[in-house]
Protein backbone atom coordinates (compact mmCIF):
# COMPACT_ATOMS: atom_id res chain seq x y z
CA UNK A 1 -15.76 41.26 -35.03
CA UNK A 2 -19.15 40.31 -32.93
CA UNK A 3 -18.29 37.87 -30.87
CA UNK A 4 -21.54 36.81 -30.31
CA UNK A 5 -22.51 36.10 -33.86
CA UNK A 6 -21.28 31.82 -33.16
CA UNK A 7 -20.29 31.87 -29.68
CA UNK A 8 -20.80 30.49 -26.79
CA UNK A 9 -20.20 26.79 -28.16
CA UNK A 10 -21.55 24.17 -25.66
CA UNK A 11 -20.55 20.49 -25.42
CA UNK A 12 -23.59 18.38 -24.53
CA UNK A 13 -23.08 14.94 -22.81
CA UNK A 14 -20.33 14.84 -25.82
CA UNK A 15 -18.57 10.91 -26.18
CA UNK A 16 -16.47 9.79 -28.57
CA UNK A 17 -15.46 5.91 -28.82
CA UNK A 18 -12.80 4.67 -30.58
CA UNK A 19 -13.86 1.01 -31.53
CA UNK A 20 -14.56 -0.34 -27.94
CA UNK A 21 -12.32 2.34 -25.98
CA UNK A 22 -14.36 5.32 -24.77
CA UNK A 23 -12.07 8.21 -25.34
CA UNK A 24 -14.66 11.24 -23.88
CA UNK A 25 -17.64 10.16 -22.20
CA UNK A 26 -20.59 12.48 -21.48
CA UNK A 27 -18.30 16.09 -21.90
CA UNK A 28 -20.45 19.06 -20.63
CA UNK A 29 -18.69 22.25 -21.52
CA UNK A 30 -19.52 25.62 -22.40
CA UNK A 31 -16.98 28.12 -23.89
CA UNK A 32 -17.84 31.80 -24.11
CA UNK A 33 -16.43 34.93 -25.76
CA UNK A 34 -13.13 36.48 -24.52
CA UNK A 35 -12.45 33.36 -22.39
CA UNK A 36 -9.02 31.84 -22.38
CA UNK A 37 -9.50 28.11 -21.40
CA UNK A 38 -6.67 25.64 -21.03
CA UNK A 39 -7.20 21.77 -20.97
CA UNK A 40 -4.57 19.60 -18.94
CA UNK A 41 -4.01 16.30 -18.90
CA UNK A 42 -1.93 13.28 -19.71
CA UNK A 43 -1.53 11.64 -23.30
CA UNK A 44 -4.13 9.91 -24.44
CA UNK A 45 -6.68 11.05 -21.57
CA UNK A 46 -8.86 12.54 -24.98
CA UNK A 47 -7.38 16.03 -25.40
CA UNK A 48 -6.73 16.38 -28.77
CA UNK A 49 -9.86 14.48 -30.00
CA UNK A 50 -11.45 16.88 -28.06
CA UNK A 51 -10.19 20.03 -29.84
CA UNK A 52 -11.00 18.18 -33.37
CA UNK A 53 -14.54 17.71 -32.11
CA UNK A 54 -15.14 21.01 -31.08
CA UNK A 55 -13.36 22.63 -34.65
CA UNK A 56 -15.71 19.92 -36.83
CA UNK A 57 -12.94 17.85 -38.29
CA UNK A 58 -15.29 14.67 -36.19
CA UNK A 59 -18.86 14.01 -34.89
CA UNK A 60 -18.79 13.04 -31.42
CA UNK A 61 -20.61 9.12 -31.33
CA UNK A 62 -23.40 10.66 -29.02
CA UNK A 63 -23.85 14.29 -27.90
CA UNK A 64 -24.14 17.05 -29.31
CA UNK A 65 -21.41 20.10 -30.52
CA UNK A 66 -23.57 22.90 -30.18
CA UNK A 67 -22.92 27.16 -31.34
CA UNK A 68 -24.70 30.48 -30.75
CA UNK A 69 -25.75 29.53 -34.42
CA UNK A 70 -27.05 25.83 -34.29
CA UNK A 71 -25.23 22.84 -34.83
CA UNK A 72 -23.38 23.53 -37.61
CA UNK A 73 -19.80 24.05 -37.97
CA UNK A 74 -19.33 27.65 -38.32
CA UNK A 75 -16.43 29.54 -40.53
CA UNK A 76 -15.56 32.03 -37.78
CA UNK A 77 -12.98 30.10 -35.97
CA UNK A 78 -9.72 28.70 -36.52
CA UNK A 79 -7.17 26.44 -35.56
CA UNK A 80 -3.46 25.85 -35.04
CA UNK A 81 -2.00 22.18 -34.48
CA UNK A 82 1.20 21.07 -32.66
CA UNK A 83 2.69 20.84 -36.15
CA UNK A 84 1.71 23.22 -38.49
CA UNK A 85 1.06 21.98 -41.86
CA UNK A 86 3.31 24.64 -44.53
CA UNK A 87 2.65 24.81 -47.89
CA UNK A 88 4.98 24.62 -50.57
CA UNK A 89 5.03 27.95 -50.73
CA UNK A 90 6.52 31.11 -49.57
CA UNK A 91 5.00 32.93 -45.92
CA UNK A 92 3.14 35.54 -47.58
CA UNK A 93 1.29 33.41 -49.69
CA UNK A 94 0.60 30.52 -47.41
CA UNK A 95 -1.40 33.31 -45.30
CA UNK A 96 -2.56 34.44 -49.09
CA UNK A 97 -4.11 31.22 -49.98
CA UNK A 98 -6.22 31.53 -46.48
CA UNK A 99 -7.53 34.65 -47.89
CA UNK A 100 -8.14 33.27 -51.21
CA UNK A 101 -10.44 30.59 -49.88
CA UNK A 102 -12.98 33.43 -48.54
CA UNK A 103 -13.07 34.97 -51.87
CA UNK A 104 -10.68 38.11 -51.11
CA UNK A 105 -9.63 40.28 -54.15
CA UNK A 106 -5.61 39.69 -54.89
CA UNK A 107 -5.00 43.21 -53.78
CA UNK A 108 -6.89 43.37 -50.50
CA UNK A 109 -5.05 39.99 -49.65
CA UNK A 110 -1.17 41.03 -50.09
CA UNK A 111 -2.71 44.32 -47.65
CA UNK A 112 -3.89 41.41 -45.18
CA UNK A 113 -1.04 38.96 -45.77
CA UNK A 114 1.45 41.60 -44.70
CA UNK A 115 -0.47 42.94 -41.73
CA UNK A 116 -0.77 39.53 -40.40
CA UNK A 117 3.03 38.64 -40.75
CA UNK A 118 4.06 42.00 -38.96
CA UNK A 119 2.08 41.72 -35.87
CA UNK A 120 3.14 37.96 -35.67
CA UNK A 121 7.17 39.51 -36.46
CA UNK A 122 7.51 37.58 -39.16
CA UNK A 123 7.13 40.32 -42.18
CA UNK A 124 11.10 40.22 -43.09
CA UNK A 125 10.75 36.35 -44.04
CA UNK A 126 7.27 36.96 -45.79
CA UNK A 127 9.10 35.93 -48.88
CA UNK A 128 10.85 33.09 -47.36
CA UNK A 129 9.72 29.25 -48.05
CA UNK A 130 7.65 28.62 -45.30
CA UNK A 131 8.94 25.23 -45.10
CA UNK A 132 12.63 26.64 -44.55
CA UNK A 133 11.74 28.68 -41.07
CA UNK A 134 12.48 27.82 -37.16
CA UNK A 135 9.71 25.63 -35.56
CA UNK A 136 8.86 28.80 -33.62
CA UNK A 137 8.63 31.21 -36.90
CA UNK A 138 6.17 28.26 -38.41
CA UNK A 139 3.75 27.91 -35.20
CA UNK A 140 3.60 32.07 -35.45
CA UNK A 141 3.51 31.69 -39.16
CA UNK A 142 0.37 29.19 -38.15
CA UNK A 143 -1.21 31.79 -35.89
CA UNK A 144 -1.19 34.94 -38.31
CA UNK A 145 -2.85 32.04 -41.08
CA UNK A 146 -5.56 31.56 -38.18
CA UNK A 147 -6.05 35.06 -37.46
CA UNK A 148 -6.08 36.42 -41.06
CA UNK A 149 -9.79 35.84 -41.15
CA UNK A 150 -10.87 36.87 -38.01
CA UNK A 151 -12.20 34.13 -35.95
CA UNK A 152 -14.21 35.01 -33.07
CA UNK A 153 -12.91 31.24 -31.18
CA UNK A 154 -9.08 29.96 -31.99
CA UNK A 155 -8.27 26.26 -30.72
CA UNK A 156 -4.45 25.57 -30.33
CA UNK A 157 -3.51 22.04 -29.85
CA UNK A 158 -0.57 21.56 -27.94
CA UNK A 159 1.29 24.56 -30.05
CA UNK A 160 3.89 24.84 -28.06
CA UNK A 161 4.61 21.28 -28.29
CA UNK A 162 7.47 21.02 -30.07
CA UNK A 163 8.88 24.34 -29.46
CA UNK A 164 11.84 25.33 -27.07
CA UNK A 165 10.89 27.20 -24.12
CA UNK A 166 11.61 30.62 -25.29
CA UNK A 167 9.95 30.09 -28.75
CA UNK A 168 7.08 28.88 -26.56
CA UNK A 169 6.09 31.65 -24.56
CA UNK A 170 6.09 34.13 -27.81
CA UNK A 171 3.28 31.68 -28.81
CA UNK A 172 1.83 31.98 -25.39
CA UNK A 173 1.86 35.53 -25.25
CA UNK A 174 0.55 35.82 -29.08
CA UNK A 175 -2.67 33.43 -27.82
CA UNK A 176 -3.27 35.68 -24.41
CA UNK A 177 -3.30 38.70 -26.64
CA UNK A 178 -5.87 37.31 -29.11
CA UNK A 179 -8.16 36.54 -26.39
CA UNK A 180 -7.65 40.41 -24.31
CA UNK A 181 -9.23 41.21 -28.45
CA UNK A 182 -11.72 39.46 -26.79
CA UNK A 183 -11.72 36.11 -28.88
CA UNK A 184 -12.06 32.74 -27.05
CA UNK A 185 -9.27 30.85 -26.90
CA UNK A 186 -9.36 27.30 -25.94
CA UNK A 187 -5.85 25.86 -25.71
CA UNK A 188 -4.45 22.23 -24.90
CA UNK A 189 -1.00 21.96 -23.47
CA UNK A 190 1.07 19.99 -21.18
CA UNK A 191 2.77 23.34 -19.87
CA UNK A 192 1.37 24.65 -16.64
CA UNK A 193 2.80 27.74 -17.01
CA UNK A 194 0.12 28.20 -19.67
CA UNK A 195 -2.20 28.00 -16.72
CA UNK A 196 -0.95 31.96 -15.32
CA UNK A 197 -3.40 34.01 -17.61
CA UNK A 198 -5.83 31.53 -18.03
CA UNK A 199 -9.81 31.99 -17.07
CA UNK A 200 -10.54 28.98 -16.64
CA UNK A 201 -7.86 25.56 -16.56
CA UNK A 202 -10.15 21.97 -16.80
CA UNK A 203 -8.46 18.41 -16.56
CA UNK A 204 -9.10 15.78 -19.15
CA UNK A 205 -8.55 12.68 -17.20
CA UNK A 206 -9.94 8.99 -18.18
CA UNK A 207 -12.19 11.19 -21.18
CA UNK A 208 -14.04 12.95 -18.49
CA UNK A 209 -13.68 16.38 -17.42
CA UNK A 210 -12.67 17.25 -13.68
């Protein structure tokens, strides 16, 4: 991995409005490689549109989403929601079909596939419907489908949002240990514990950042 083939991504005077309601106004941010950046703040202060605008799934009204690369949206990053979509289909090959996308021979991807379920802990259900697991074993599921390709910036989106507190922190600790590989990280959560390893903690608060 190069982590400085996309990275850093820089928000520029970034605002997003939702009919009349502003929901970001005028967002300067810059997120660099290795970091581990959490976002507080209460519902609805813009948090979530915030992560969608910085992964590409929406264009900010004014502003610009800018990478290392230009202004396009970039294939080297990744991101897990606060409730993972699961295909109809068993663990290995929901990580499988990830691989698939990029082209991957069918051999190099059951390799990948399993590598990515052990280090997430999840290799004894790799046959399992994905649908059928815990909460927790679907958000890790979510993270070794993130990983599999090797982003240099993961986004997590309130992934511990629906967890209990012990499934939780073994997403916690999986997202510090992807950025000590020295991938950004930029993760929204209501938990301030989250806040302990973190380089850098910003508040969303009214759409502006404190």
């Amino acid at each position: 991995m190069n982590s400085t083939d996309i990275l850093p991504l820089r928000l520029e005077r970034v605002a997003f409005a939702a009919g009349t309601r502003m929901v970001l106004d005028a967002v300067d941010a810059t997120f660099s490689a290795g970091s581990r950046t959490v976002i507080l703040g209460p519902n609805g202060s813009g948090k979530s549109v915030l992560m969608r605008l910085c992964h590409g799934l929406i264009a900010p009204t004014s502003g610009r989403v800018r990478w290392n690369t230009g202004d396009a949206r970039p294939a080297a990053q990744a991101m897990v929601f606060q409730r993972p979509v699961m295909l109809r289909r068993s663990a290995r090959a929901n990580i499988d079909y990830a691989l698939s996308l990029r082209g991957i021979s069918p051999r190099e991807r059951r390799d990948r596939s399993d590598e990515a379920l052990a280090r997430v802990g999840l290799l004894g259900v790799a046959g399992s419907p994905a649908r059928v697991l815990s909460g927790g074993e679907q958000q890790r599921l979510a993270i070794a489908r993130a990983l599999v390709n090797d982003p240099e910036l993961v986004l997590a989106d309130e992934p511990t949002g629906n967890l209990d507190a012990e499934s939780g922190e073994v997403v916690l600790d999986l997202l510090r240990t992807i950025a000590d590989e020295g991938r950004a990280v930029l993760l929204v959560t209501h938990e301030r514990e989250a806040t302990r390893r973190a380089d850098r903690v910003l508040r969303l608060d009214g759409g502006r950042l404190a």
